[in-house]
PDB file of N, CA and C in Angstrom:
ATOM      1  N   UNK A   1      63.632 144.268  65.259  1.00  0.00           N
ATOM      2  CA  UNK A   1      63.408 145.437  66.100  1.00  0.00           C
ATOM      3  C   UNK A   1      62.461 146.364  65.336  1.00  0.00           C
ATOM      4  N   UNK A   2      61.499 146.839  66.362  1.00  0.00           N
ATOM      5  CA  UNK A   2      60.755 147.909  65.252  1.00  0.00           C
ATOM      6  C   UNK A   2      61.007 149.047  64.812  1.00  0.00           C
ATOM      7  N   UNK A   3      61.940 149.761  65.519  1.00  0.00           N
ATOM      8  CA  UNK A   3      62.511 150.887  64.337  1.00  0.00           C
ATOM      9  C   UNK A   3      63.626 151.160  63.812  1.00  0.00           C
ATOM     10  N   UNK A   4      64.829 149.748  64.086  1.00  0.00           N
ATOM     11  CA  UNK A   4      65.757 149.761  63.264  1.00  0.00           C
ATOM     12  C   UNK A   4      66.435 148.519  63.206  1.00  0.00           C
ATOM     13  N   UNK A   5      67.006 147.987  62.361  1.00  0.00           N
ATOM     14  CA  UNK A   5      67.335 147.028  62.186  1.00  0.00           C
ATOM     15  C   UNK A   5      68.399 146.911  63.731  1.00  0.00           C
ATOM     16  N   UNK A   6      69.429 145.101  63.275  1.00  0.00           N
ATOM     17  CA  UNK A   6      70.617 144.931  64.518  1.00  0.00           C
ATOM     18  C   UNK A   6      71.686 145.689  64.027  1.00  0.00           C
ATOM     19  N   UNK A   7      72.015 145.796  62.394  1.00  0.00           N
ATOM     20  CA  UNK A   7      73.411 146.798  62.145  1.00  0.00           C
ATOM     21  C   UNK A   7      72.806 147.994  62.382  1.00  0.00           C
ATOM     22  N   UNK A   8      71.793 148.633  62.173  1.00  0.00           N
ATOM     23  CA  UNK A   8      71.897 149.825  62.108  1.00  0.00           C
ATOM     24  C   UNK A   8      72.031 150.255  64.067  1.00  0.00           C
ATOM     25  N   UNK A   9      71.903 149.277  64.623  1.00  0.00           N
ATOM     26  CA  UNK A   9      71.435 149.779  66.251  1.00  0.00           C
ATOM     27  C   UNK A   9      73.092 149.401  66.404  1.00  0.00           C
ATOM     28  N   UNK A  10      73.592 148.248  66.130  1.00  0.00           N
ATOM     29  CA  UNK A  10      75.435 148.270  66.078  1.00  0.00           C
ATOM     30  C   UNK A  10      76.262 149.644  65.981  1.00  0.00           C
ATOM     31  N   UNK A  11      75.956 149.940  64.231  1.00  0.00           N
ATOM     32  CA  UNK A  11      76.173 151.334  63.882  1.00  0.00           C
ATOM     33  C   UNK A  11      76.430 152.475  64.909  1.00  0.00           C
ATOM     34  N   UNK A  12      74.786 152.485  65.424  1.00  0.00           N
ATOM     35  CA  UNK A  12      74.882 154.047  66.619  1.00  0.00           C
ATOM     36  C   UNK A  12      75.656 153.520  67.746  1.00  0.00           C
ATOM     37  N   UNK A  13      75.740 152.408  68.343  1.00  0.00           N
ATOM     38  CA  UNK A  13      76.232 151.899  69.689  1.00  0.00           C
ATOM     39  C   UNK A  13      77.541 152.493  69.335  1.00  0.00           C
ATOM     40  N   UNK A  14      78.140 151.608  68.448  1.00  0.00           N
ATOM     41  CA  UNK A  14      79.725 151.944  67.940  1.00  0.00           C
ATOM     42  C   UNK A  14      80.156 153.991  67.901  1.00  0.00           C
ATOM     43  N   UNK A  15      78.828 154.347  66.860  1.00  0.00           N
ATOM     44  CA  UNK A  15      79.095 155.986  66.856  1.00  0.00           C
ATOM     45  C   UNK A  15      78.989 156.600  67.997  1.00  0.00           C
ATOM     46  N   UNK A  16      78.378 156.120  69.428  1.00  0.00           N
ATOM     47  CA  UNK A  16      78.333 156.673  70.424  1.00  0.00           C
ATOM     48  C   UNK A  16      79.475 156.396  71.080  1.00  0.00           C
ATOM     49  N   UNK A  17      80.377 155.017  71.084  1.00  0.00           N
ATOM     50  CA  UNK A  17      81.301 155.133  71.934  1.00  0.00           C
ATOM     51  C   UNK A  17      82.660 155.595  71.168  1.00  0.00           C
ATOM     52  N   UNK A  18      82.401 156.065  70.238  1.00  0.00           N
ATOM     53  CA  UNK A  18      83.393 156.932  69.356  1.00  0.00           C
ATOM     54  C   UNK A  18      83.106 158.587  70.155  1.00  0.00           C
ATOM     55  N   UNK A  19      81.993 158.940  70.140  1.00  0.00           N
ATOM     56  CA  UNK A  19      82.299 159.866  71.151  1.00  0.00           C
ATOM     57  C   UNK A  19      82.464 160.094  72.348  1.00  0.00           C
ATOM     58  N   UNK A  20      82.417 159.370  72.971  1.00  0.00           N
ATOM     59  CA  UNK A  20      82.999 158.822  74.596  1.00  0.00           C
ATOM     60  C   UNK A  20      84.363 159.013  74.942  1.00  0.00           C
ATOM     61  N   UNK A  21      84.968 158.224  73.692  1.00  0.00           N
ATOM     62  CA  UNK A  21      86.286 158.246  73.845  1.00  0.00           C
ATOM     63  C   UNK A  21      86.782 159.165  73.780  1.00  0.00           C
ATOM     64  N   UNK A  22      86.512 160.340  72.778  1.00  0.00           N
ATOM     65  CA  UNK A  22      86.743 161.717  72.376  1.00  0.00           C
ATOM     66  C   UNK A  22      87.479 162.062  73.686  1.00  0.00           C
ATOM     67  N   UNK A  23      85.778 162.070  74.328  1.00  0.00           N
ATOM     68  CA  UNK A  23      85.498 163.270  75.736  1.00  0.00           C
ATOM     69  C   UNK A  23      86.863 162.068  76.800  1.00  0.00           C
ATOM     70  N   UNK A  24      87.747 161.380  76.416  1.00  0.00           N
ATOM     71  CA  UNK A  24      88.585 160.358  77.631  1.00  0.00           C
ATOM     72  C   UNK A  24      87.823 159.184  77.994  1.00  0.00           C
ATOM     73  N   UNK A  25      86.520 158.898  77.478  1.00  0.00           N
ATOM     74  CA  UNK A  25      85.972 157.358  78.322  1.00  0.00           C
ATOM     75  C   UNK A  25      86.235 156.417  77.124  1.00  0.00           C
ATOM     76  N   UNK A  26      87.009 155.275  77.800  1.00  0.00           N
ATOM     77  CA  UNK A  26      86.819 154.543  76.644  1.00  0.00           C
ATOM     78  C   UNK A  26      85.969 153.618  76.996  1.00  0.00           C
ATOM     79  N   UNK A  27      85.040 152.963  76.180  1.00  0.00           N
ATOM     80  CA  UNK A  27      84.311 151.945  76.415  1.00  0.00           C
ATOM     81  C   UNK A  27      84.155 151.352  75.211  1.00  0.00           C
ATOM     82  N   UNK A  28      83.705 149.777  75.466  1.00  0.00           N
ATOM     83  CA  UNK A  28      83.645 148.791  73.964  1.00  0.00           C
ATOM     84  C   UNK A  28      82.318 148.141  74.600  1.00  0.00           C
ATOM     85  N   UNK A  29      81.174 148.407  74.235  1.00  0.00           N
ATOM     86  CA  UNK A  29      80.008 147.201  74.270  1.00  0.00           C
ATOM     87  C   UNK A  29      80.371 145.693  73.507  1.00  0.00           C
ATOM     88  N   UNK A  30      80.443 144.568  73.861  1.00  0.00           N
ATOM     89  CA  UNK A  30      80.273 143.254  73.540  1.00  0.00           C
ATOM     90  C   UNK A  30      79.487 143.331  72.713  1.00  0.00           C
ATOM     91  N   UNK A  31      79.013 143.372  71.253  1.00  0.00           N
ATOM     92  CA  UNK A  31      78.019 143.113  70.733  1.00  0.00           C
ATOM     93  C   UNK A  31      78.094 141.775  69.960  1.00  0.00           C
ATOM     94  N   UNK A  32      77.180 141.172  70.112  1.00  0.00           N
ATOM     95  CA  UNK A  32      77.155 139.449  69.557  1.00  0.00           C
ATOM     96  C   UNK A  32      75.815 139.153  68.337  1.00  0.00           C
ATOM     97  N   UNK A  33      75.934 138.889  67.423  1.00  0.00           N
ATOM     98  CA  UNK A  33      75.106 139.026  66.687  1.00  0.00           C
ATOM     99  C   UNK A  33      74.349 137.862  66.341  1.00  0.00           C
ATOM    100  N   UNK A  34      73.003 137.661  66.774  1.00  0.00           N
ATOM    101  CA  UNK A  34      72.396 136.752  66.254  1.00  0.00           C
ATOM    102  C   UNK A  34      71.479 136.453  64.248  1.00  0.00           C
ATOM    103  N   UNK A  35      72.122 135.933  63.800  1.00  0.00           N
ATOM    104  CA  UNK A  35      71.519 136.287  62.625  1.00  0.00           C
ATOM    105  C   UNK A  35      70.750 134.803  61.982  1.00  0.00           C
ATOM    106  N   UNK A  36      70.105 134.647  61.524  1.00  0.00           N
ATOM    107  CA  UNK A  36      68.807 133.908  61.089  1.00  0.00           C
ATOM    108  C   UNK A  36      69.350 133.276  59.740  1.00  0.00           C
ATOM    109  N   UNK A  37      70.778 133.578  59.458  1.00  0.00           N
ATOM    110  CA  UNK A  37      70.806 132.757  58.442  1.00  0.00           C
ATOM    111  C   UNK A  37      72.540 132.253  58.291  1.00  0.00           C
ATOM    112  N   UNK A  38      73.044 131.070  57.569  1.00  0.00           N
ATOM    113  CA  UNK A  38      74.635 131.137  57.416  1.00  0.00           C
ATOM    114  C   UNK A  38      75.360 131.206  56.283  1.00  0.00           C
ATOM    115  N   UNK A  39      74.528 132.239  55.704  1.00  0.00           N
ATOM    116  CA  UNK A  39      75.231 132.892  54.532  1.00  0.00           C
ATOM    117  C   UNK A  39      76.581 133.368  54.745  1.00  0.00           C
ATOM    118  N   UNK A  40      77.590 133.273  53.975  1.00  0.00           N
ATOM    119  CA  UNK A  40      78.240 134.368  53.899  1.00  0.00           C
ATOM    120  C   UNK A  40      78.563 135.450  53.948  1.00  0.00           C
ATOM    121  N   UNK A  41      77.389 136.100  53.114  1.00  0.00           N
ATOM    122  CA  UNK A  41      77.334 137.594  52.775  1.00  0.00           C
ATOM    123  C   UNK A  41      76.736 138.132  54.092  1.00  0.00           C
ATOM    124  N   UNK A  42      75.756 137.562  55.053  1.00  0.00           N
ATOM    125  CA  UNK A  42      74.761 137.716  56.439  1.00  0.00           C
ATOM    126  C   UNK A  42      76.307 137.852  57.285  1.00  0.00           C
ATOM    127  N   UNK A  43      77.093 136.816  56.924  1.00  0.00           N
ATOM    128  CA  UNK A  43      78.408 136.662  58.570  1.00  0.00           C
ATOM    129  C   UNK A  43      79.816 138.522  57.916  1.00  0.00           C
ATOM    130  N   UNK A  44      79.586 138.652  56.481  1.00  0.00           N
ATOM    131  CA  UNK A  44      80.378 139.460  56.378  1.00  0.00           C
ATOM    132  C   UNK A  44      79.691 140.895  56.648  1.00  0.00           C
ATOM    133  N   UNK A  45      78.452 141.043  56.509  1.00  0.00           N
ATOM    134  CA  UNK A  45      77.534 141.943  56.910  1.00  0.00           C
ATOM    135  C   UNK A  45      78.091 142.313  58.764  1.00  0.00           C
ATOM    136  N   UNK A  46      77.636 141.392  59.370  1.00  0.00           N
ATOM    137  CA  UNK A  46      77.619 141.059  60.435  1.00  0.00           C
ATOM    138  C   UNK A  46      79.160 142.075  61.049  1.00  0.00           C
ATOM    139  N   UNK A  47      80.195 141.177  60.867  1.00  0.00           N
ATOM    140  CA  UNK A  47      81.527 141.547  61.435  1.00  0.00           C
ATOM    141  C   UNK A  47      82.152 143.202  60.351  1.00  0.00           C
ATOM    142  N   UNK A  48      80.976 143.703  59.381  1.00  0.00           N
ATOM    143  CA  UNK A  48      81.638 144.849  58.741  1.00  0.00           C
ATOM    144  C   UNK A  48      80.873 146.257  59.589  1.00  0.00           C
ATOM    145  N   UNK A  49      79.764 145.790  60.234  1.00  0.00           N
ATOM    146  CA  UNK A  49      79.312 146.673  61.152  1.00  0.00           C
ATOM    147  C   UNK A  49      80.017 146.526  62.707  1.00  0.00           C
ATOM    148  N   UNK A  50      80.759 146.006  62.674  1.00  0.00           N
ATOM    149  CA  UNK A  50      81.818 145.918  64.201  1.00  0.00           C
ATOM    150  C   UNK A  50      81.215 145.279  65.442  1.00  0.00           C
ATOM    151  N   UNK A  51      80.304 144.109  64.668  1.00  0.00           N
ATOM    152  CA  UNK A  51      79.788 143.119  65.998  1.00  0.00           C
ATOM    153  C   UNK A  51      81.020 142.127  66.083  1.00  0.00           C
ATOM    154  N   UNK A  52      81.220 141.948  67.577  1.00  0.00           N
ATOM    155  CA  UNK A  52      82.133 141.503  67.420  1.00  0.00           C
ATOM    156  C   UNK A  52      82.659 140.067  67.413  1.00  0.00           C
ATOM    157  N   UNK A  53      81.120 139.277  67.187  1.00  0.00           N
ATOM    158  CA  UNK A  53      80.967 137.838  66.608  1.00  0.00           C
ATOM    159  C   UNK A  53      79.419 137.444  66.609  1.00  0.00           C
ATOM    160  N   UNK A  54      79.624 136.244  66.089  1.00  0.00           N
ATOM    161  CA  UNK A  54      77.652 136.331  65.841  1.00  0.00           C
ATOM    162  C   UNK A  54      77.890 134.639  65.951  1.00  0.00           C
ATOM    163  N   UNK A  55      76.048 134.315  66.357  1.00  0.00           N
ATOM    164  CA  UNK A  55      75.756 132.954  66.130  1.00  0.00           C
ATOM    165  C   UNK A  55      74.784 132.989  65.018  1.00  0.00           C
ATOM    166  N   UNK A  56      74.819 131.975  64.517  1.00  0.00           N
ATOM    167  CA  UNK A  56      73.814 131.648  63.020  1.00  0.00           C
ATOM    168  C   UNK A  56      72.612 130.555  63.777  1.00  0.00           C
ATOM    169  N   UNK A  57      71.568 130.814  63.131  1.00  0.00           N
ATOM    170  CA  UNK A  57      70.128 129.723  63.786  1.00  0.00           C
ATOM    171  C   UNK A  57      70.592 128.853  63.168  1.00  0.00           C
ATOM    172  N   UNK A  58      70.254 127.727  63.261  1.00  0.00           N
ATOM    173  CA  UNK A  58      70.071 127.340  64.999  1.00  0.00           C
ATOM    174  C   UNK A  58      70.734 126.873  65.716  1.00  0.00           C
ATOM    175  N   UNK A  59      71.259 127.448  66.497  1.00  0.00           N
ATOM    176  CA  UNK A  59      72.068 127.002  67.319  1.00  0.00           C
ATOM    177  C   UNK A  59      71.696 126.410  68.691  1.00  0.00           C
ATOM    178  N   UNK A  60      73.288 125.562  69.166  1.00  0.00           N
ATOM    179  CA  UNK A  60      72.704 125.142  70.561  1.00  0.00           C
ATOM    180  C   UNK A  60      73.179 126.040  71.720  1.00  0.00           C
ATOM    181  N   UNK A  61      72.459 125.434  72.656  1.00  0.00           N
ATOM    182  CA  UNK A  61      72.728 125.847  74.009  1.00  0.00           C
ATOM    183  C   UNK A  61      74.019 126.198  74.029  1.00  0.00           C
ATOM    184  N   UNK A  62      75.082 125.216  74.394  1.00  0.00           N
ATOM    185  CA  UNK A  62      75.875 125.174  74.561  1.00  0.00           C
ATOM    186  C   UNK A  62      77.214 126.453  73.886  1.00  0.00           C
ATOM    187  N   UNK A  63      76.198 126.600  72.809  1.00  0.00           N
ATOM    188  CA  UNK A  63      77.164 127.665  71.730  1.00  0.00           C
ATOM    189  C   UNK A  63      76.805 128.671  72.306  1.00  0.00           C
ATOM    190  N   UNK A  64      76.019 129.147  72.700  1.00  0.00           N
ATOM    191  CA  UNK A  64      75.214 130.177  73.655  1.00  0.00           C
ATOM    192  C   UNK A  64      76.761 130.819  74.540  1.00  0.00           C
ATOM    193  N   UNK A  65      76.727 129.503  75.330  1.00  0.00           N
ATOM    194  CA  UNK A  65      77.844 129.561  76.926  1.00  0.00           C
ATOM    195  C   UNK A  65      79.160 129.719  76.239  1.00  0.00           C
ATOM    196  N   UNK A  66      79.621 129.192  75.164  1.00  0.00           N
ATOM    197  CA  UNK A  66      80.896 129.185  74.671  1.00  0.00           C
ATOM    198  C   UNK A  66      80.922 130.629  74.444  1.00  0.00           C
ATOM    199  N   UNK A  67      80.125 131.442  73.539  1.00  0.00           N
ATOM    200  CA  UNK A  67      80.886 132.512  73.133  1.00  0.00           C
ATOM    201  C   UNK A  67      80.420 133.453  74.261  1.00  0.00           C
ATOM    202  N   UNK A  68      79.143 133.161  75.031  1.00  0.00           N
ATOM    203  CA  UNK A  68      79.435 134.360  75.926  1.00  0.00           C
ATOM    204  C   UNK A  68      80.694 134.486  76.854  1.00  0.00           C
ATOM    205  N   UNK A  69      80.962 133.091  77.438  1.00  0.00           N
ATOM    206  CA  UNK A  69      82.587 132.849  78.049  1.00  0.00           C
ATOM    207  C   UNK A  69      83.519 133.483  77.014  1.00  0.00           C
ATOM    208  N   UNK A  70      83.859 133.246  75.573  1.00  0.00           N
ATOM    209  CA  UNK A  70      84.820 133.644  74.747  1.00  0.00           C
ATOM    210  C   UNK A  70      84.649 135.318  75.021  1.00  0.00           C
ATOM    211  N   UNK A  71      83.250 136.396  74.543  1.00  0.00           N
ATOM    212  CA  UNK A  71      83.595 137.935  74.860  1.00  0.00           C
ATOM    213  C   UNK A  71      83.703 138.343  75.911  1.00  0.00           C
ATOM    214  N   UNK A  72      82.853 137.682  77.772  1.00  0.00           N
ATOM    215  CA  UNK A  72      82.844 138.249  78.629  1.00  0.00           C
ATOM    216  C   UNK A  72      83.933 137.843  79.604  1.00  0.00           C
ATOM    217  N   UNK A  73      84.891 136.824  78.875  1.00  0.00           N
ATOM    218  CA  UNK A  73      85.645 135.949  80.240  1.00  0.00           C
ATOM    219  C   UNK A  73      85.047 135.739  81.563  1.00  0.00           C
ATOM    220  N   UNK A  74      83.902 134.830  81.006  1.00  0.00           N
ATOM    221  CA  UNK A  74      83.172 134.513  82.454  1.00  0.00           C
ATOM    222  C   UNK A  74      83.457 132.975  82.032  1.00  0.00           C
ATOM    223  N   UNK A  75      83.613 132.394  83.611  1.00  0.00           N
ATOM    224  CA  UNK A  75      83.816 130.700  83.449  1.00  0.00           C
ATOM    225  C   UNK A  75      82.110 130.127  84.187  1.00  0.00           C
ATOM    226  N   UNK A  76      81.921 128.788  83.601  1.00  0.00           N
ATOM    227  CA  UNK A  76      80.592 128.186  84.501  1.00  0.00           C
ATOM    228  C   UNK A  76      81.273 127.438  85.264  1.00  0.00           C
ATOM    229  N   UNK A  77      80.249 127.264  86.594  1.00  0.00           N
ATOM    230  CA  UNK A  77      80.727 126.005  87.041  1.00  0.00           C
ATOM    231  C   UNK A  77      79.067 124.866  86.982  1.00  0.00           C
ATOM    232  N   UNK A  78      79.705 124.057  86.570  1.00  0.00           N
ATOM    233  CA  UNK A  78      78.274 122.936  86.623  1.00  0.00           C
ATOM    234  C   UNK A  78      78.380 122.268  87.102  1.00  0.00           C
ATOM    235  N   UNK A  79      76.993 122.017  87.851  1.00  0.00           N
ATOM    236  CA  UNK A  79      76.710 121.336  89.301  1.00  0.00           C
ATOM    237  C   UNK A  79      75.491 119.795  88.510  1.00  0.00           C
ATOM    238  N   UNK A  80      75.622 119.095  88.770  1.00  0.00           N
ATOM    239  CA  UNK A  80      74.755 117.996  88.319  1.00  0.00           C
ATOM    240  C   UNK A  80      73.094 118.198  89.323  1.00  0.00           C
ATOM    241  N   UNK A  81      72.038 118.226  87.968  1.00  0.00           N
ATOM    242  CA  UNK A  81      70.679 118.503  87.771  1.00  0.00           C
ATOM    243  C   UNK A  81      70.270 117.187  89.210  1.00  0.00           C
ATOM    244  N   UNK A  82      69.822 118.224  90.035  1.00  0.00           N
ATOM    245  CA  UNK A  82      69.036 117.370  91.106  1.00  0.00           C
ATOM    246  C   UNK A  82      68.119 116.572  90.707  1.00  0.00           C
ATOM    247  N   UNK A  83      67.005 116.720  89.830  1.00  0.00           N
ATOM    248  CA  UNK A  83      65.676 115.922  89.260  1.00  0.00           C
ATOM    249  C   UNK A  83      66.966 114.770  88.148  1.00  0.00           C
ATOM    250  N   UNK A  84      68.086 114.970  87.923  1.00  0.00           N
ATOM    251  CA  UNK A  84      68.416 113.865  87.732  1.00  0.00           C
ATOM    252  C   UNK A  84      68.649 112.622  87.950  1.00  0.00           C
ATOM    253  N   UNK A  85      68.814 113.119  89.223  1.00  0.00           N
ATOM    254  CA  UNK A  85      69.693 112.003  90.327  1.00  0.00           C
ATOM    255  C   UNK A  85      68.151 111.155  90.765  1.00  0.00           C
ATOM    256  N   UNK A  86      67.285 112.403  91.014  1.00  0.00           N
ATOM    257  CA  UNK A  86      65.906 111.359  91.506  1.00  0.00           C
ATOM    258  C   UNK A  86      65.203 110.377  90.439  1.00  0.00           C
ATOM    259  N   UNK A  87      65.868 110.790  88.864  1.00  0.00           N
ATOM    260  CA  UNK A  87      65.337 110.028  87.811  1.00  0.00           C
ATOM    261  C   UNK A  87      66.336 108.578  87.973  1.00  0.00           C
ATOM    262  N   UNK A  88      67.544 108.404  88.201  1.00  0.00           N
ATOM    263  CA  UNK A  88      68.355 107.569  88.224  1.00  0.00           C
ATOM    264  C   UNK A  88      68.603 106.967  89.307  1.00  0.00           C
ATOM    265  N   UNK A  89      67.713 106.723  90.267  1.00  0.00           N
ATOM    266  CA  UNK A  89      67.662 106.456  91.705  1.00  0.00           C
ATOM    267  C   UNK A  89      66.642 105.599  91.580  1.00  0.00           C
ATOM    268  N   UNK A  90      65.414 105.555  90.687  1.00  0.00           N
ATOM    269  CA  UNK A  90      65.302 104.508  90.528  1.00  0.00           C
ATOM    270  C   UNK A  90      65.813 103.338  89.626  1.00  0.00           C
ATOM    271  N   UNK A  91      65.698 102.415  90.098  1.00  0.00           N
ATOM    272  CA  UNK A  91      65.971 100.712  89.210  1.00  0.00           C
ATOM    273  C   UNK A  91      65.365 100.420  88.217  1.00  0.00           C
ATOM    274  N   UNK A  92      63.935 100.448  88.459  1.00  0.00           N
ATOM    275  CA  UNK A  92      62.515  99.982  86.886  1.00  0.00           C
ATOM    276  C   UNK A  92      61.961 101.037  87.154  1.00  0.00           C
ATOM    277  N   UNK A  93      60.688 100.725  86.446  1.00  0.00           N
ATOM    278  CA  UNK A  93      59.634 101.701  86.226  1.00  0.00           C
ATOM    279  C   UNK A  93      58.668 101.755  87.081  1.00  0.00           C
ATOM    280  N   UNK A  94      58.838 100.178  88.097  1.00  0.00           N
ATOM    281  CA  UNK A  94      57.560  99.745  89.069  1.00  0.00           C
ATOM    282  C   UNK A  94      58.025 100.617  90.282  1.00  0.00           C
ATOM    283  N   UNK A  95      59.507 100.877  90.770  1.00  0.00           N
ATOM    284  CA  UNK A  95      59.756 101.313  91.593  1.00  0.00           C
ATOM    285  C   UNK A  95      58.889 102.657  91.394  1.00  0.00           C
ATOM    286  N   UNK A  96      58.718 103.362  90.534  1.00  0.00           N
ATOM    287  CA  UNK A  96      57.898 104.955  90.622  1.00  0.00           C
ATOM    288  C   UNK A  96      56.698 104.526  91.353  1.00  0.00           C
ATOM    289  N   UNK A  97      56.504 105.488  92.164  1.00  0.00           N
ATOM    290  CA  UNK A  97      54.682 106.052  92.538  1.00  0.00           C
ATOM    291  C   UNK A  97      54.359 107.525  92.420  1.00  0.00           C
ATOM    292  N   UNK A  98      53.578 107.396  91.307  1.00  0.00           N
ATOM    293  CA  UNK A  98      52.774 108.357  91.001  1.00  0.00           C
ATOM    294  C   UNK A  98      52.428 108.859  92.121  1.00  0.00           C
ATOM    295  N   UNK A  99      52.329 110.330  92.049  1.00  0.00           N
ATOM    296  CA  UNK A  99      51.890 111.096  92.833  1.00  0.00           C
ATOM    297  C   UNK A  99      51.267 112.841  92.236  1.00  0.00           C
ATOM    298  N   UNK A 100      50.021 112.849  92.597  1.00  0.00           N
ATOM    299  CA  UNK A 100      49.362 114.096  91.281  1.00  0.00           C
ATOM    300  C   UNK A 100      50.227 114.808  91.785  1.00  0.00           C
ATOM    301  N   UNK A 101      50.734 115.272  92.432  1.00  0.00           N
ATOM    302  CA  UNK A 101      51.441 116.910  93.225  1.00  0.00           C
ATOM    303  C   UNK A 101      52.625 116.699  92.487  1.00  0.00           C
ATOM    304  N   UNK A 102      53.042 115.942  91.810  1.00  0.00           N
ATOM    305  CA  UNK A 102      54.152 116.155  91.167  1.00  0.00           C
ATOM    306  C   UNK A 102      53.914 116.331  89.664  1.00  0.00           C
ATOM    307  N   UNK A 103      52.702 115.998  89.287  1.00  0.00           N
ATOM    308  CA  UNK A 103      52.414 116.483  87.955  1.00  0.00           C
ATOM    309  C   UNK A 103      52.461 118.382  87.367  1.00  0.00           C
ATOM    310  N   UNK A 104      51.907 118.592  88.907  1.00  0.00           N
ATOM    311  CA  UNK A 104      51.616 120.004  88.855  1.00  0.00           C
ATOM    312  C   UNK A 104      52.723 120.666  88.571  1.00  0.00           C
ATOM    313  N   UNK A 105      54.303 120.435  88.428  1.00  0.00           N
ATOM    314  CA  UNK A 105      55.396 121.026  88.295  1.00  0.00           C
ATOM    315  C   UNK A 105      55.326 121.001  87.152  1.00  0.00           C
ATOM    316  N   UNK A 106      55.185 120.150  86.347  1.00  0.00           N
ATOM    317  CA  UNK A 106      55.523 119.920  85.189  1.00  0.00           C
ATOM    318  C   UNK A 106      55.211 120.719  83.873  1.00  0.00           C
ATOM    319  N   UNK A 107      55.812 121.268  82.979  1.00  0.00           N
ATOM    320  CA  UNK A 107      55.663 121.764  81.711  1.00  0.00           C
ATOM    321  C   UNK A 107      54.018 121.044  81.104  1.00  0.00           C
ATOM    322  N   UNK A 108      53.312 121.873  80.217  1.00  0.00           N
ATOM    323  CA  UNK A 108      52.260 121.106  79.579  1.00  0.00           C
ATOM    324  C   UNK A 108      53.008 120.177  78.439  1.00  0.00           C
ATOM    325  N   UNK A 109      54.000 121.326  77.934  1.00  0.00           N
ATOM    326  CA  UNK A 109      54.366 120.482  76.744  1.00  0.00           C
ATOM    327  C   UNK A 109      54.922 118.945  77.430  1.00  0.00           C
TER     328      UNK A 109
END
């Protein structure tokens, strides 16, 4: 971030809803910490500024969905990838016909 680090922006989040509560609101922001390394000292850093869990690079996808389900109690439901089914629908490779209009969807990479 360019003018303050993720603890120090933790820090104020946390000092602001310390005064919230004061005034009767209570509120808790989810904060999840992404940190670039799996040090030790980075994960105790992390949970001593009151995030209230972190992922370490690199992580997968999947770790992504787990902990946002674990702070927000949100569930997925997964539906099976349509361009799958059309990949597995065919038998060989002869069955494909090329067609340019379908290139055009496609990622460069």
């Amino acid at each position: 971030m360019p003018v303050l680090d993720g603890y120090e922006g933790t820090r104020q989040i946390r000092h602001q809803e310390q005064e919230l509560t004061i005034g009767q609101i209570q509120t808790h922001t989810k904060i999840i910490a992404l940190i670039a390394s799996a040090f030790i000292e980075q994960r105790r850093t992390t949970l001593e500024v009151d995030c209230d869990g972190f992922l370490s690079k690199p992580f997968l996808y999947q770790e992504i969905l787990r902990i946002l389900s674990q702070y927000l109690q949100v569930e997925y439901i997964y539906e099976p990838n349509p361009v799958s089914k059309v990949a597995n629908s065919f038998s060989k490779a002869s069955d494909f016909i090329f067609e340019p209009a379908a290139s055009a969807i496609m990622p460069i990479e």
